[in-house]
N, C-alpha and C. Protein backbone atom coordinates (compact mmCIF):
# COMPACT_ATOMS: atom_id res chain seq x y z
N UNK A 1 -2.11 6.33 26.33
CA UNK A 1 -2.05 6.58 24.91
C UNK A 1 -0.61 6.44 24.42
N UNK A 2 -0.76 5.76 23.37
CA UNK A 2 0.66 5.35 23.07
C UNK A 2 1.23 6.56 22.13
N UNK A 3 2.43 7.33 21.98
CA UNK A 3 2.89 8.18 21.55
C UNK A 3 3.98 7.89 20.08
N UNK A 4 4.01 6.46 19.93
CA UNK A 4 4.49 5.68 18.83
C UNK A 4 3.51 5.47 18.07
N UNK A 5 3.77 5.38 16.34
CA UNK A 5 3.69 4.23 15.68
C UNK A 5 4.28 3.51 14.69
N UNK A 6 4.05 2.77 14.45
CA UNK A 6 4.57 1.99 13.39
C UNK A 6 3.91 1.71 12.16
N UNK A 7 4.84 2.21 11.13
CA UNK A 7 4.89 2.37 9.79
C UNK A 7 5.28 1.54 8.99
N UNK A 8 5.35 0.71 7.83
CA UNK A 8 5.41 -0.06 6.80
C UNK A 8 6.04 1.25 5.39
N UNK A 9 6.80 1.72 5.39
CA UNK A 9 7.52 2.59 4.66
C UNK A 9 7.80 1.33 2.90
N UNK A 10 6.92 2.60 1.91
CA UNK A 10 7.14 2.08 0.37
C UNK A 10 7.47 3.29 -0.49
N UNK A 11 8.00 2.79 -1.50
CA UNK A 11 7.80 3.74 -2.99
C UNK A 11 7.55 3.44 -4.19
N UNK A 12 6.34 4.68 -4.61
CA UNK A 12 6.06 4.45 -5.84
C UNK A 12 6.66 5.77 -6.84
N UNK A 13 7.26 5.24 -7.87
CA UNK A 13 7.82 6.19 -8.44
C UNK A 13 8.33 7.37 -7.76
N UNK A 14 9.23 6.76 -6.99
CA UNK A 14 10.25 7.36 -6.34
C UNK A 14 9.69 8.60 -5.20
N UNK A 15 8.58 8.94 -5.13
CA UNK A 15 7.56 9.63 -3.82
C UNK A 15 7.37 7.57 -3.16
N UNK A 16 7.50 8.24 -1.64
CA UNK A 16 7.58 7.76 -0.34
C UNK A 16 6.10 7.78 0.34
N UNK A 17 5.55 6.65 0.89
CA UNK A 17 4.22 6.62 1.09
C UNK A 17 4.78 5.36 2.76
N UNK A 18 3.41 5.60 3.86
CA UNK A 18 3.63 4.92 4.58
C UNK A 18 1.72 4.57 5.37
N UNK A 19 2.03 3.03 5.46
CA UNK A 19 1.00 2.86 6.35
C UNK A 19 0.82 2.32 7.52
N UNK A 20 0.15 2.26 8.44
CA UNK A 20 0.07 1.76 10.01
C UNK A 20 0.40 0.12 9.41
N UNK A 21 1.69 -0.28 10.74
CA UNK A 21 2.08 -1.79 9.88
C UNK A 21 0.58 -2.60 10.46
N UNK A 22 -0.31 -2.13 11.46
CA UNK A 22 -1.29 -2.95 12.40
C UNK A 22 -2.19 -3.69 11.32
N UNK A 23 -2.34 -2.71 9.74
CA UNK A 23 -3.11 -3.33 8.92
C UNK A 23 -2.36 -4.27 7.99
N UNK A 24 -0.92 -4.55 8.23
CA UNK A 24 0.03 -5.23 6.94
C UNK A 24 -0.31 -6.94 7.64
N UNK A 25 -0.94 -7.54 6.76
CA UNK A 25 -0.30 -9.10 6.75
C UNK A 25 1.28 -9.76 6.30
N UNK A 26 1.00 -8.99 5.39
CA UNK A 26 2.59 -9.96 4.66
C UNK A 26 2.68 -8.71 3.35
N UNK A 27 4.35 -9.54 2.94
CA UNK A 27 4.60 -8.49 1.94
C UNK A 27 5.33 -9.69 0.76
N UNK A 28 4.98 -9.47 -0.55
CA UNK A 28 4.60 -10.47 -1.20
C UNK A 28 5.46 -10.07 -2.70
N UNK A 29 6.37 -10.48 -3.57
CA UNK A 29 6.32 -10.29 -4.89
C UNK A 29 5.23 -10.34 -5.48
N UNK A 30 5.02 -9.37 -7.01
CA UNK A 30 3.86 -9.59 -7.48
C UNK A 30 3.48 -10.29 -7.85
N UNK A 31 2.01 -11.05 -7.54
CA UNK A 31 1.29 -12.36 -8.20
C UNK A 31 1.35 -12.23 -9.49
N UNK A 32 0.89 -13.44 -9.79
CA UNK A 32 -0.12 -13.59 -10.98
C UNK A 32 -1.56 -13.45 -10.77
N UNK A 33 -2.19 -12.43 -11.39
CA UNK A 33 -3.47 -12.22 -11.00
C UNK A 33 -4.44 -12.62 -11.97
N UNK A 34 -5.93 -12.59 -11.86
CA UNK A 34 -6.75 -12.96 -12.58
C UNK A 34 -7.51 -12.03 -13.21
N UNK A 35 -7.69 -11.15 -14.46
CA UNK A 35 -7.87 -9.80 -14.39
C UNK A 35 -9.67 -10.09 -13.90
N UNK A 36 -10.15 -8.92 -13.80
CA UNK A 36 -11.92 -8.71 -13.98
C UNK A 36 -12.05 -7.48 -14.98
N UNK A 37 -13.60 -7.59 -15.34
CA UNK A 37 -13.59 -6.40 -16.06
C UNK A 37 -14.89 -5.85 -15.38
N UNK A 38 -15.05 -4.52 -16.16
CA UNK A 38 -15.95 -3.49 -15.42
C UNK A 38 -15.61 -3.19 -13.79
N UNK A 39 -14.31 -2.99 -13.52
CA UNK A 39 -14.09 -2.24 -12.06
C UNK A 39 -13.44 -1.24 -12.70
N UNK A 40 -13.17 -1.11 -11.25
CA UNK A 40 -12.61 0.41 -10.85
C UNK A 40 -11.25 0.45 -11.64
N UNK A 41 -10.22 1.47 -12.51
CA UNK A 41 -9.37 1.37 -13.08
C UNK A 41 -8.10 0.76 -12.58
N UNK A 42 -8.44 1.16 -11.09
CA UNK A 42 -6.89 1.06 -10.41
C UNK A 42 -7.40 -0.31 -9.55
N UNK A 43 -7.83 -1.12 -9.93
CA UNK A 43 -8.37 -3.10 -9.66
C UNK A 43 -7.31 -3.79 -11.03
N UNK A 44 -6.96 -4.15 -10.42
CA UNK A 44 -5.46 -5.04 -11.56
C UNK A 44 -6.43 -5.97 -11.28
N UNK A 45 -7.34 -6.88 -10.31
CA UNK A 45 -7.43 -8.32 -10.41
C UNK A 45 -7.10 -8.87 -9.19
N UNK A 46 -7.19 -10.25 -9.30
CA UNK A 46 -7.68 -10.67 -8.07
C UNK A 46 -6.74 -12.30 -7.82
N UNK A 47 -6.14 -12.37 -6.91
CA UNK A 47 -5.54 -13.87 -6.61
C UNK A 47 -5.62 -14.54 -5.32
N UNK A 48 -5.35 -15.85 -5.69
CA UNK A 48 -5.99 -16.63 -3.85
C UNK A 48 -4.56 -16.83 -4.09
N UNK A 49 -4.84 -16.16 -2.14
CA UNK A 49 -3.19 -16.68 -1.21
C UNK A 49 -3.94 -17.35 -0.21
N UNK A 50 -3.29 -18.61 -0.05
CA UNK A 50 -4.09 -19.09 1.19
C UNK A 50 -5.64 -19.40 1.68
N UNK A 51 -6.41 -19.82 0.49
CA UNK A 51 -7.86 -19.61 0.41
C UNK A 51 -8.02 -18.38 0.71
N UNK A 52 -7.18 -17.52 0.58
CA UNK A 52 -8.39 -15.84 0.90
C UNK A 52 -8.41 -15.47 -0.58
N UNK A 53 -9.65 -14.72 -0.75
CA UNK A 53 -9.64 -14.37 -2.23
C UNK A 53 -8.90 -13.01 -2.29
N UNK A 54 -7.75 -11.96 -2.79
CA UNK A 54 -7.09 -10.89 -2.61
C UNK A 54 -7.55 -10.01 -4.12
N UNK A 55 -7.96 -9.16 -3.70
CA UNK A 55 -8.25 -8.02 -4.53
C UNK A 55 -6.96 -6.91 -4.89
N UNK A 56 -6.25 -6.90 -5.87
CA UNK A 56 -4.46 -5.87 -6.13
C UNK A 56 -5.36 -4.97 -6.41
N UNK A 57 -4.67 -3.55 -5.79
CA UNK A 57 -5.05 -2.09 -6.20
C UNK A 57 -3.84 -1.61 -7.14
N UNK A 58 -3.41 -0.90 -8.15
CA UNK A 58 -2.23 -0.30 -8.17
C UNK A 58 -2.56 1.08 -7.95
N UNK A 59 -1.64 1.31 -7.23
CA UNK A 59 -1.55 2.08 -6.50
C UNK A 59 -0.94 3.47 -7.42
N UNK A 60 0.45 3.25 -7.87
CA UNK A 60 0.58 3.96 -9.32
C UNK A 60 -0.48 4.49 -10.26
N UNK A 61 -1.46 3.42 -10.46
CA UNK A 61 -2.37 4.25 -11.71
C UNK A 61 -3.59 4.87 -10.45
N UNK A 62 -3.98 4.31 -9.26
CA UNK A 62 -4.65 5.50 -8.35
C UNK A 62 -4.05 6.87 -8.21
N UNK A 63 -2.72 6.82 -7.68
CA UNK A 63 -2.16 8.54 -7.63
C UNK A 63 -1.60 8.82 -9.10
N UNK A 64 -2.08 8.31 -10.32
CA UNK A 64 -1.83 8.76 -11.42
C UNK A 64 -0.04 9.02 -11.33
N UNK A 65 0.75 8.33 -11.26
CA UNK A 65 2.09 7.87 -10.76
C UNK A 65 2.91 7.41 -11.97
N UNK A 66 3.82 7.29 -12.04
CA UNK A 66 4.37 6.28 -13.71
C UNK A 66 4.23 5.11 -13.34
N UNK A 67 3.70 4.52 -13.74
CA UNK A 67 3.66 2.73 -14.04
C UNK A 67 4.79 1.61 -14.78
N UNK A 68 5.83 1.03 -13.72
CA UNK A 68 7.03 0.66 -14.17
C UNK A 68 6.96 -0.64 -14.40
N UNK A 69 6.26 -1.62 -13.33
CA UNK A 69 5.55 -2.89 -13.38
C UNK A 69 7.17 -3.73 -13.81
N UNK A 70 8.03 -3.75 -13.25
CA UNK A 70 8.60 -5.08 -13.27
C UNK A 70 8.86 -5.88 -12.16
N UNK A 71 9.63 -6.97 -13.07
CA UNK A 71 9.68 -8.33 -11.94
C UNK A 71 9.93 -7.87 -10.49
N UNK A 72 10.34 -7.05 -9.91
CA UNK A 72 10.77 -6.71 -8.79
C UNK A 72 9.64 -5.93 -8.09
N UNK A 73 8.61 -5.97 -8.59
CA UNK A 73 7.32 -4.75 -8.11
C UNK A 73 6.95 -5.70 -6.84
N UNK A 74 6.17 -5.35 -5.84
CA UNK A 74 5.34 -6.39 -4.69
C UNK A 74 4.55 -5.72 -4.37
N UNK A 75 3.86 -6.73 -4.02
CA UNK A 75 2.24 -6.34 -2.95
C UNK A 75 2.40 -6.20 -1.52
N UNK A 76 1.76 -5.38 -1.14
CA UNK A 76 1.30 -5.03 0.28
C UNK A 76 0.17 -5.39 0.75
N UNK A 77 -0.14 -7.25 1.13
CA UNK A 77 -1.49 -7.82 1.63
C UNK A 77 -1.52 -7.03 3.22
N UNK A 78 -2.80 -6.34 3.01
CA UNK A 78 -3.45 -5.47 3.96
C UNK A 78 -4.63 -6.42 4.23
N UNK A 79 -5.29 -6.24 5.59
CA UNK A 79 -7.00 -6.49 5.95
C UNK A 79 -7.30 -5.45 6.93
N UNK A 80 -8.83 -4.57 5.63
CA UNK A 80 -9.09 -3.65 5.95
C UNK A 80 -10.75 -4.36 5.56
N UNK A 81 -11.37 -4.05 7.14
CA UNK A 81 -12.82 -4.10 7.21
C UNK A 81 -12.72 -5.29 6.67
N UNK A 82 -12.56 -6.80 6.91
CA UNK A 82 -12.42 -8.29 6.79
C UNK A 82 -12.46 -8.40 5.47
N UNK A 83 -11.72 -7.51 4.84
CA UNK A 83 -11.30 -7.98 3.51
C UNK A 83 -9.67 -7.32 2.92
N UNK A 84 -9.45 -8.22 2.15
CA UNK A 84 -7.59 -8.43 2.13
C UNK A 84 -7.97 -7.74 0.58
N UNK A 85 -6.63 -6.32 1.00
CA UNK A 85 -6.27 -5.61 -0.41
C UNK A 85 -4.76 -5.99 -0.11
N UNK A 86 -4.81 -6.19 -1.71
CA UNK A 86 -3.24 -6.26 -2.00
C UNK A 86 -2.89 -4.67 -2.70
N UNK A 87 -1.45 -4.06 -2.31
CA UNK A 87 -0.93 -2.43 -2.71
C UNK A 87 0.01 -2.94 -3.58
N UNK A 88 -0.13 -2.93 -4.35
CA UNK A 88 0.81 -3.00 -5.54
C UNK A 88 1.86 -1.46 -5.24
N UNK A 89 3.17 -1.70 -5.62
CA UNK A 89 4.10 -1.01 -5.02
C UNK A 89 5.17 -1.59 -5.88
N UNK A 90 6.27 -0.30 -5.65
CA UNK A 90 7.31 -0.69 -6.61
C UNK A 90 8.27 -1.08 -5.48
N UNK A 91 8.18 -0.62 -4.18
CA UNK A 91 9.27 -0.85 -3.51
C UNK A 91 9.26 -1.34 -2.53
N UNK A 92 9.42 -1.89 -1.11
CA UNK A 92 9.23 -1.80 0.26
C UNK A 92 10.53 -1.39 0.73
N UNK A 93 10.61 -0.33 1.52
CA UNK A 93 11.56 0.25 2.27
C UNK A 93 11.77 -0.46 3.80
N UNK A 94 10.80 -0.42 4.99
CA UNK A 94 11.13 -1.31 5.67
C UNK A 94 10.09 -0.54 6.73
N UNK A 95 10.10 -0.90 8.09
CA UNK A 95 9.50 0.15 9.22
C UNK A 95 9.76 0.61 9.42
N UNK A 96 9.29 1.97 10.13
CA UNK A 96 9.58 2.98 10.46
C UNK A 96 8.50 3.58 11.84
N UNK A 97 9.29 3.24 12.73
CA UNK A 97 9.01 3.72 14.40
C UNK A 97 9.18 5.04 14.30
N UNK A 98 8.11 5.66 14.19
CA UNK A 98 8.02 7.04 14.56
C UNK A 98 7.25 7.73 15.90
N UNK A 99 7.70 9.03 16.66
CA UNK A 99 6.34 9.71 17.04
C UNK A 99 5.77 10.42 17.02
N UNK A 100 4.20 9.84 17.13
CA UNK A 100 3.05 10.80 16.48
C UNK A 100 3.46 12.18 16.14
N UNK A 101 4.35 12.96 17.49
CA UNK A 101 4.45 14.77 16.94
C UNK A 101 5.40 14.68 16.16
N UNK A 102 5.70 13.85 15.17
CA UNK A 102 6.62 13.81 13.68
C UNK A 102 5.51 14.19 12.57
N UNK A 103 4.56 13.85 12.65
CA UNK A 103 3.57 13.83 11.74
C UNK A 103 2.72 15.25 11.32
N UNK A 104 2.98 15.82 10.77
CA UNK A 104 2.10 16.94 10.12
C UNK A 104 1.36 17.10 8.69
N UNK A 105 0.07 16.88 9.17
CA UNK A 105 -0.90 16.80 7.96
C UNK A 105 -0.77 15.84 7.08
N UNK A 106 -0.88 14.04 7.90
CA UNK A 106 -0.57 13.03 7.04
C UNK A 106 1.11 12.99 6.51
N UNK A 107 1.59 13.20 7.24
CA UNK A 107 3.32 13.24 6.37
C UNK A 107 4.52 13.75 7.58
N UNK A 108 5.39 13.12 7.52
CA UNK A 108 6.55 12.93 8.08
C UNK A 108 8.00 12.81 7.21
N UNK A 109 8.61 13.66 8.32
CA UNK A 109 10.31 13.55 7.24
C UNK A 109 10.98 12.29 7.87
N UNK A 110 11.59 11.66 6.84
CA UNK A 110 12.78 11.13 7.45
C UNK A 110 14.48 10.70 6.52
N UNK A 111 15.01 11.26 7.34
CA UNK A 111 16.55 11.05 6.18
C UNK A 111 16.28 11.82 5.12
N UNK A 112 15.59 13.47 5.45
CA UNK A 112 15.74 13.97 4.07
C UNK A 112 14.97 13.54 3.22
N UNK A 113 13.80 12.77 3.49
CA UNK A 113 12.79 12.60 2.44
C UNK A 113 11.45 12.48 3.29
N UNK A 114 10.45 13.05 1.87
CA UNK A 114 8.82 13.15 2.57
C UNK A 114 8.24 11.94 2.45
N UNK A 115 7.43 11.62 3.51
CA UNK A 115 6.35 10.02 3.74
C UNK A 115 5.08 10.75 3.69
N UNK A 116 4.14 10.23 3.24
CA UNK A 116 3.01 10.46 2.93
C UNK A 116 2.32 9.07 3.70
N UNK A 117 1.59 9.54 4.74
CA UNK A 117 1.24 8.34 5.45
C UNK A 117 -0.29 8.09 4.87
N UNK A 118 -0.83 6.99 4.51
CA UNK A 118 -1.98 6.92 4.06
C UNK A 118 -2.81 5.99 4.43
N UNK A 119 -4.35 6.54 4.04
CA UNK A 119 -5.27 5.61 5.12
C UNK A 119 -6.05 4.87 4.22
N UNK A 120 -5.70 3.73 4.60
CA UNK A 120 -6.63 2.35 3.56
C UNK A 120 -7.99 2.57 3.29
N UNK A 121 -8.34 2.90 4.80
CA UNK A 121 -10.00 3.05 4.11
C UNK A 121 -10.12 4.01 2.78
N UNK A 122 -9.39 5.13 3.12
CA UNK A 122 -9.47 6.20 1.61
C UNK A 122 -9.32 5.49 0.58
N UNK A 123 -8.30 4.72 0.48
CA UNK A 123 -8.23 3.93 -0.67
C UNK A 123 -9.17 3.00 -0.99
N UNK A 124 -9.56 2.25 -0.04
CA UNK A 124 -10.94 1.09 -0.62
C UNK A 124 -12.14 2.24 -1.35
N UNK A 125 -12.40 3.08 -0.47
CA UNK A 125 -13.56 3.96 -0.95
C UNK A 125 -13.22 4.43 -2.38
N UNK A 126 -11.89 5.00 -2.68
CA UNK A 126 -11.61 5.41 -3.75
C UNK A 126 -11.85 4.55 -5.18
N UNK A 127 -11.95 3.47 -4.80
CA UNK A 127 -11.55 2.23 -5.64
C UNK A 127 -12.44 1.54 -6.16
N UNK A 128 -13.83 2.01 -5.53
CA UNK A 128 -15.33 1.31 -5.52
C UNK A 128 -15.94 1.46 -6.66
């Protein structure tokens, strides 16, 4: 059992969030997306990278967050359960090699600040 993992460290409105990098494809400036209507609030829309069709969450209006949305914002292309979410995010911080007994109740310190490690599936479900 491996006693590491590895983290993909972001921020949204300045709270610190982290996810297992095993689900990160790539990390992306924000598209241009295609909106839809009748979803879920926090569904910005949808863009092809690479023939995959990508579904953006923002992530901001899910944790009810401030919404800053400029040129500098990026996505976090994830594949969770053979389908690619993009995390809309204001920041990417970088990885973060941690181990596991750092972690208490979803969250870890580092340098004086809290990570909130979070699990994609919660989020797809949330989003439905």
């Amino acid at each position: 059992m491996r006693d590491e993992i590895n983290l993909l460290e972001f921020e949204i409105d300045k709270n610190f969030y982290a996810i297992d990098i095993s689900y990160v494809d790539e990390v992306l400036l924000y598209p241009k997306l295609t909106r839809i209507h009748n979803t879920h609030e926090c569904i910005e829309g949808l863009f092809i990278l690479r023939d995959n069709v990508i579904t953006a969450v923002n992530l901001p209006r899910l944790f009810h967050l401030k919404e800053i949305n400029n040129a500098n914002d990026m996505v976090i292309i994830t594949k969770v359960s053979n389908s690619y979410i993009a995390l809309h995010v204001h920041d990417v911080i970088g990885i973060q090699n941690i181990n596991k007994s750092q972690i208490e109740s979803e969250v870890f310190h580092c340098e004086e600040k809290e990570i909130k490690i979070l699990d994609l599936n919660e989020i797809v479900a949330l989003c439905r």
